[in-house]
N, C-alpha and C. Protein backbone atom coordinates (compact mmCIF):
# COMPACT_ATOMS: atom_id res chain seq x y z
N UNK A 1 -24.46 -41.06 -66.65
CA UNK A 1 -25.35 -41.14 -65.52
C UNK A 1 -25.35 -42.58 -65.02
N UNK A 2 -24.95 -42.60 -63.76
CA UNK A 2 -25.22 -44.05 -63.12
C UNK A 2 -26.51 -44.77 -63.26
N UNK A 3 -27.15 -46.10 -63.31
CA UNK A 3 -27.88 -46.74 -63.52
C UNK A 3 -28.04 -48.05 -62.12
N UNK A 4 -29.57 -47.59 -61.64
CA UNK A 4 -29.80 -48.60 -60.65
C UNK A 4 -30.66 -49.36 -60.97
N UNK A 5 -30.09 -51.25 -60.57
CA UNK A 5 -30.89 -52.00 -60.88
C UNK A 5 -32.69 -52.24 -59.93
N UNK A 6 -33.79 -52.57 -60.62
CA UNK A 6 -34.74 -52.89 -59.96
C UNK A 6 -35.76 -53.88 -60.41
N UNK A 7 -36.89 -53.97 -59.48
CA UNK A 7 -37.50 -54.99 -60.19
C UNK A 7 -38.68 -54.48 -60.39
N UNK A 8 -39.69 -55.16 -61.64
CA UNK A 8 -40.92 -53.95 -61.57
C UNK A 8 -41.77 -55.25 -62.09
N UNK A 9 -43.50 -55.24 -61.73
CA UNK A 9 -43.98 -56.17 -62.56
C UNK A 9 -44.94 -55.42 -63.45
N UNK A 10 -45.18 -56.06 -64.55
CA UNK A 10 -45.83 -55.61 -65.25
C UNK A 10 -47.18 -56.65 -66.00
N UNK A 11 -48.10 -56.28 -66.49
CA UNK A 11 -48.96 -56.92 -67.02
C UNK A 11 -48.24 -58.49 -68.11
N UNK A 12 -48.71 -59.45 -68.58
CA UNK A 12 -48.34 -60.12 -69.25
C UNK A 12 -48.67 -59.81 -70.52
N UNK A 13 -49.53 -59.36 -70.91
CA UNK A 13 -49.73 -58.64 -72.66
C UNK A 13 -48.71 -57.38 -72.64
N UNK A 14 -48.31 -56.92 -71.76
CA UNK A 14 -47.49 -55.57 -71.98
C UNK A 14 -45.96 -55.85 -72.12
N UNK A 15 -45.67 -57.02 -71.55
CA UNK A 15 -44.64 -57.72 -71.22
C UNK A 15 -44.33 -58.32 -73.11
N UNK A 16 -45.22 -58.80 -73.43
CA UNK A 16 -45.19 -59.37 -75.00
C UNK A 16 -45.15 -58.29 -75.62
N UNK A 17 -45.44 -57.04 -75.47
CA UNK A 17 -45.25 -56.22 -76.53
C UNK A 17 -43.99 -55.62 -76.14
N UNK A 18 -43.50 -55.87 -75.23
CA UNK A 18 -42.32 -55.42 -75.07
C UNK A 18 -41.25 -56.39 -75.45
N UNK A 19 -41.25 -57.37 -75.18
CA UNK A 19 -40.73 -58.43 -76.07
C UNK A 19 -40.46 -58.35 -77.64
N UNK A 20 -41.87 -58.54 -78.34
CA UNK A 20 -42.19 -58.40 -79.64
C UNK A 20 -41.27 -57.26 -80.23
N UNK A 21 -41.28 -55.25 -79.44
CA UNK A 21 -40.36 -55.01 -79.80
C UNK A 21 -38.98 -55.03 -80.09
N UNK A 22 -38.22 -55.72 -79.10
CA UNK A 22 -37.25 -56.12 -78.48
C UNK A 22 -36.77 -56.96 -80.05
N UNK A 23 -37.78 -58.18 -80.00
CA UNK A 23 -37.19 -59.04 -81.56
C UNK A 23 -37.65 -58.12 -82.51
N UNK A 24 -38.13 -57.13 -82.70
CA UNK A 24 -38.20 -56.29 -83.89
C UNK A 24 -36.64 -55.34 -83.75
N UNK A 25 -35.81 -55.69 -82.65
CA UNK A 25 -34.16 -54.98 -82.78
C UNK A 25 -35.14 -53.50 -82.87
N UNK A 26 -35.70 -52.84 -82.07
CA UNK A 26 -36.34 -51.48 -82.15
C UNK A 26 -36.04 -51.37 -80.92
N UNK A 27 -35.23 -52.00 -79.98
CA UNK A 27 -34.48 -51.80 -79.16
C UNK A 27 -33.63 -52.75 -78.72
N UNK A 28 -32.13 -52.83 -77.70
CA UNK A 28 -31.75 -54.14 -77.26
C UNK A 28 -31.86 -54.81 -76.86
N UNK A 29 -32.94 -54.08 -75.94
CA UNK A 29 -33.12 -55.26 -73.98
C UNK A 29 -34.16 -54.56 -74.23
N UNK A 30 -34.88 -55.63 -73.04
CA UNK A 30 -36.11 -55.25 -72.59
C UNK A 30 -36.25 -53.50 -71.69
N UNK A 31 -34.58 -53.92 -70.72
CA UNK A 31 -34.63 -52.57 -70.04
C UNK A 31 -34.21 -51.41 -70.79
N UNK A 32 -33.88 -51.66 -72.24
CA UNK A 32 -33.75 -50.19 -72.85
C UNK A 32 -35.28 -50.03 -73.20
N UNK A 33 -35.91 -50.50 -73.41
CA UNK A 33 -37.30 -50.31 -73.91
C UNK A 33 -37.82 -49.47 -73.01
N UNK A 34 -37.84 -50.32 -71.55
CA UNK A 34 -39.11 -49.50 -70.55
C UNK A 34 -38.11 -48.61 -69.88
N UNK A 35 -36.42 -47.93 -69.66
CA UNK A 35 -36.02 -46.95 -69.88
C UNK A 35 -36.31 -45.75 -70.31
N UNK A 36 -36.57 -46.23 -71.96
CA UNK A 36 -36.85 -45.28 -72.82
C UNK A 36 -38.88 -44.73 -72.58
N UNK A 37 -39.04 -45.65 -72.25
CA UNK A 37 -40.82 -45.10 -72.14
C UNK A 37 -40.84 -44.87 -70.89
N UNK A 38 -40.14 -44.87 -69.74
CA UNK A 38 -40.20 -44.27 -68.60
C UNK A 38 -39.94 -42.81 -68.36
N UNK A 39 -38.93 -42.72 -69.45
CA UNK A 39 -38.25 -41.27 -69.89
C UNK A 39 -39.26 -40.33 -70.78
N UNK A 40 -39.92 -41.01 -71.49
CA UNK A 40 -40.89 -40.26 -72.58
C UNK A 40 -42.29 -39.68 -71.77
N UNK A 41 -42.47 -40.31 -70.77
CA UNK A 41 -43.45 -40.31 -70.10
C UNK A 41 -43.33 -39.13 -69.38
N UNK A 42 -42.15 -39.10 -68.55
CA UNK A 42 -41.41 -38.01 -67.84
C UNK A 42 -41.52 -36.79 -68.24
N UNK A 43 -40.54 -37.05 -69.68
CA UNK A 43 -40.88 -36.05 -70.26
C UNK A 43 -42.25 -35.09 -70.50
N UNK A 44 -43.44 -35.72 -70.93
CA UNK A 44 -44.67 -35.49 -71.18
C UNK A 44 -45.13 -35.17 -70.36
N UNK A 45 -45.04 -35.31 -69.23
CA UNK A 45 -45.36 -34.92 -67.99
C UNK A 45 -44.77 -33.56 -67.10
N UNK A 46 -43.36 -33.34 -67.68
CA UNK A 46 -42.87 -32.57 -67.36
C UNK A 46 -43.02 -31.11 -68.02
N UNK A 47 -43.49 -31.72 -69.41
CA UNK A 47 -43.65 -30.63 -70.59
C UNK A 47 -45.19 -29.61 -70.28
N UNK A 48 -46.07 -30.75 -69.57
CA UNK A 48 -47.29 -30.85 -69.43
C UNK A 48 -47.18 -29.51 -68.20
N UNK A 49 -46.49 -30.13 -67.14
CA UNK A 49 -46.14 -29.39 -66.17
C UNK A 49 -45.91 -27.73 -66.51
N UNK A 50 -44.76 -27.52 -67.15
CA UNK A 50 -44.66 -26.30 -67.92
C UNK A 50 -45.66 -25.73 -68.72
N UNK A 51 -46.44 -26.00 -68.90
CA UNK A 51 -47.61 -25.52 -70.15
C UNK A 51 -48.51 -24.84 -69.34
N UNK A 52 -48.82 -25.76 -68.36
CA UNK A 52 -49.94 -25.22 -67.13
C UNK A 52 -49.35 -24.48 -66.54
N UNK A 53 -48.02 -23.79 -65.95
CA UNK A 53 -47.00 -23.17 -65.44
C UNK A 53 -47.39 -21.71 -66.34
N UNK A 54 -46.72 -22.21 -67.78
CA UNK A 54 -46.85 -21.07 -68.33
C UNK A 54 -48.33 -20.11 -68.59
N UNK A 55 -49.24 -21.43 -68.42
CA UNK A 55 -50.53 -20.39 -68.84
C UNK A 55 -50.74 -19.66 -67.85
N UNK A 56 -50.49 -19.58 -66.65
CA UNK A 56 -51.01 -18.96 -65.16
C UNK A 56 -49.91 -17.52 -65.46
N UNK A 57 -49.37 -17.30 -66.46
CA UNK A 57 -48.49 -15.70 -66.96
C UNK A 57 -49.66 -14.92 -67.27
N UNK A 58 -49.35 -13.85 -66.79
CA UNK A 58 -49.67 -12.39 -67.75
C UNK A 58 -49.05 -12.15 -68.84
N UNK A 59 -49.57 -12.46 -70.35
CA UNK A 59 -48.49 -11.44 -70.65
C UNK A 59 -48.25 -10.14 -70.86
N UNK A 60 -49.08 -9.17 -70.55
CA UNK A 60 -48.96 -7.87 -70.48
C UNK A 60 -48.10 -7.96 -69.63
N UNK A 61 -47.97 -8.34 -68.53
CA UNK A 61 -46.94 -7.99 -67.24
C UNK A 61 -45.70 -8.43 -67.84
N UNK A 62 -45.46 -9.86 -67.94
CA UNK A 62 -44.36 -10.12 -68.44
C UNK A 62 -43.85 -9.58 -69.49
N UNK A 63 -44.45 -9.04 -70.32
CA UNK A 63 -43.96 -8.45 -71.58
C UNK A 63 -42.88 -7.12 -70.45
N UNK A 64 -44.34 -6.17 -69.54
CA UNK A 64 -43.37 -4.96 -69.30
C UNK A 64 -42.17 -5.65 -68.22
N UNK A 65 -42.20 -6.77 -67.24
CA UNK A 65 -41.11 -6.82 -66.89
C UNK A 65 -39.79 -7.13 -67.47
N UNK A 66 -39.74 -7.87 -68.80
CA UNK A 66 -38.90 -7.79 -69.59
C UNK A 66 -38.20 -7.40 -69.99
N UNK A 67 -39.08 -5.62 -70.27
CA UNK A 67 -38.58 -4.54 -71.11
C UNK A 67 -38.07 -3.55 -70.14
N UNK A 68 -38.73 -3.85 -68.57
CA UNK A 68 -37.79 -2.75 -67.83
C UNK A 68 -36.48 -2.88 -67.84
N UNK A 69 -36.19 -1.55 -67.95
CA UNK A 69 -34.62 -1.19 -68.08
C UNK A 69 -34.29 -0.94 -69.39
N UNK A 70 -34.65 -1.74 -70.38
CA UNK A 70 -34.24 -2.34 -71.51
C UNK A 70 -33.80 -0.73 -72.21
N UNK A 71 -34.58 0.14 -72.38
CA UNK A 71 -34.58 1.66 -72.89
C UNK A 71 -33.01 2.07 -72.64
N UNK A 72 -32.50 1.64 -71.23
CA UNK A 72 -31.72 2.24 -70.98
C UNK A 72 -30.08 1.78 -71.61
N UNK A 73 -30.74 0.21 -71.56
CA UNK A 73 -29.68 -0.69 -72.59
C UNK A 73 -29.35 -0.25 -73.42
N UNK A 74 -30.59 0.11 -74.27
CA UNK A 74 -30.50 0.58 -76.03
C UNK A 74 -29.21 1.69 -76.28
N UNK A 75 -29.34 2.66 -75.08
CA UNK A 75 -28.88 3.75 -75.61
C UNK A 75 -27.03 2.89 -75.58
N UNK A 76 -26.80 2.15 -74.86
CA UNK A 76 -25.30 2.08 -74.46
C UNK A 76 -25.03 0.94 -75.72
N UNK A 77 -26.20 0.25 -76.70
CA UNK A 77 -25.26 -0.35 -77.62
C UNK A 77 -24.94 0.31 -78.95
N UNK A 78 -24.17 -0.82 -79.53
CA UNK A 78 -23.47 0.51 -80.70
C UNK A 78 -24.43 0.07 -81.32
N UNK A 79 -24.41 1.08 -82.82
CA UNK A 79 -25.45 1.11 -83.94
C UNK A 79 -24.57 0.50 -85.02
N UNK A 80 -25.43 -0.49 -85.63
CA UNK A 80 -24.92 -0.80 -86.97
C UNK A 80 -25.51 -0.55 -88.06
């Protein structure tokens, strides 16, 4: 994946802990650091997204849309 450069400011205590990790080698650069927590964030957010997504299901409904047809599947696979 290509990578674009930018500039971002950030607090000065947040900046030291990002540092601090940085000399703890718990990452290389500063920009793998806030990369990686830009991404985690995303993530969490995205996961978050889906959760609330999923609760707005039926699952009675979804269960039977699932299974429509499915009866008819059964009969055409083989038996083991």
């Amino acid at each position: 994946m290509s990578s674009s450069k930018i500039a971002i400011t950030l607090e000065s205590g947040m900046l030291a802990e990002v540092d601090a990790l940085v000399k703890k080698r718990l990452f290389p650069n500063r920009s793998r650091a806030i990369q990686e927590a830009v991404k985690e964030k995303l993530d969490r957010l995205n996961h978050s997204l889906l959760a609330r997504e999923c609760a707005k299901l039926e699952p009675e409904y979804e269960k039977k849309l699932a299974e429509e047809g499915f009866a008819e599947d059964m009969s055409e696979w083989p038996e083991y």
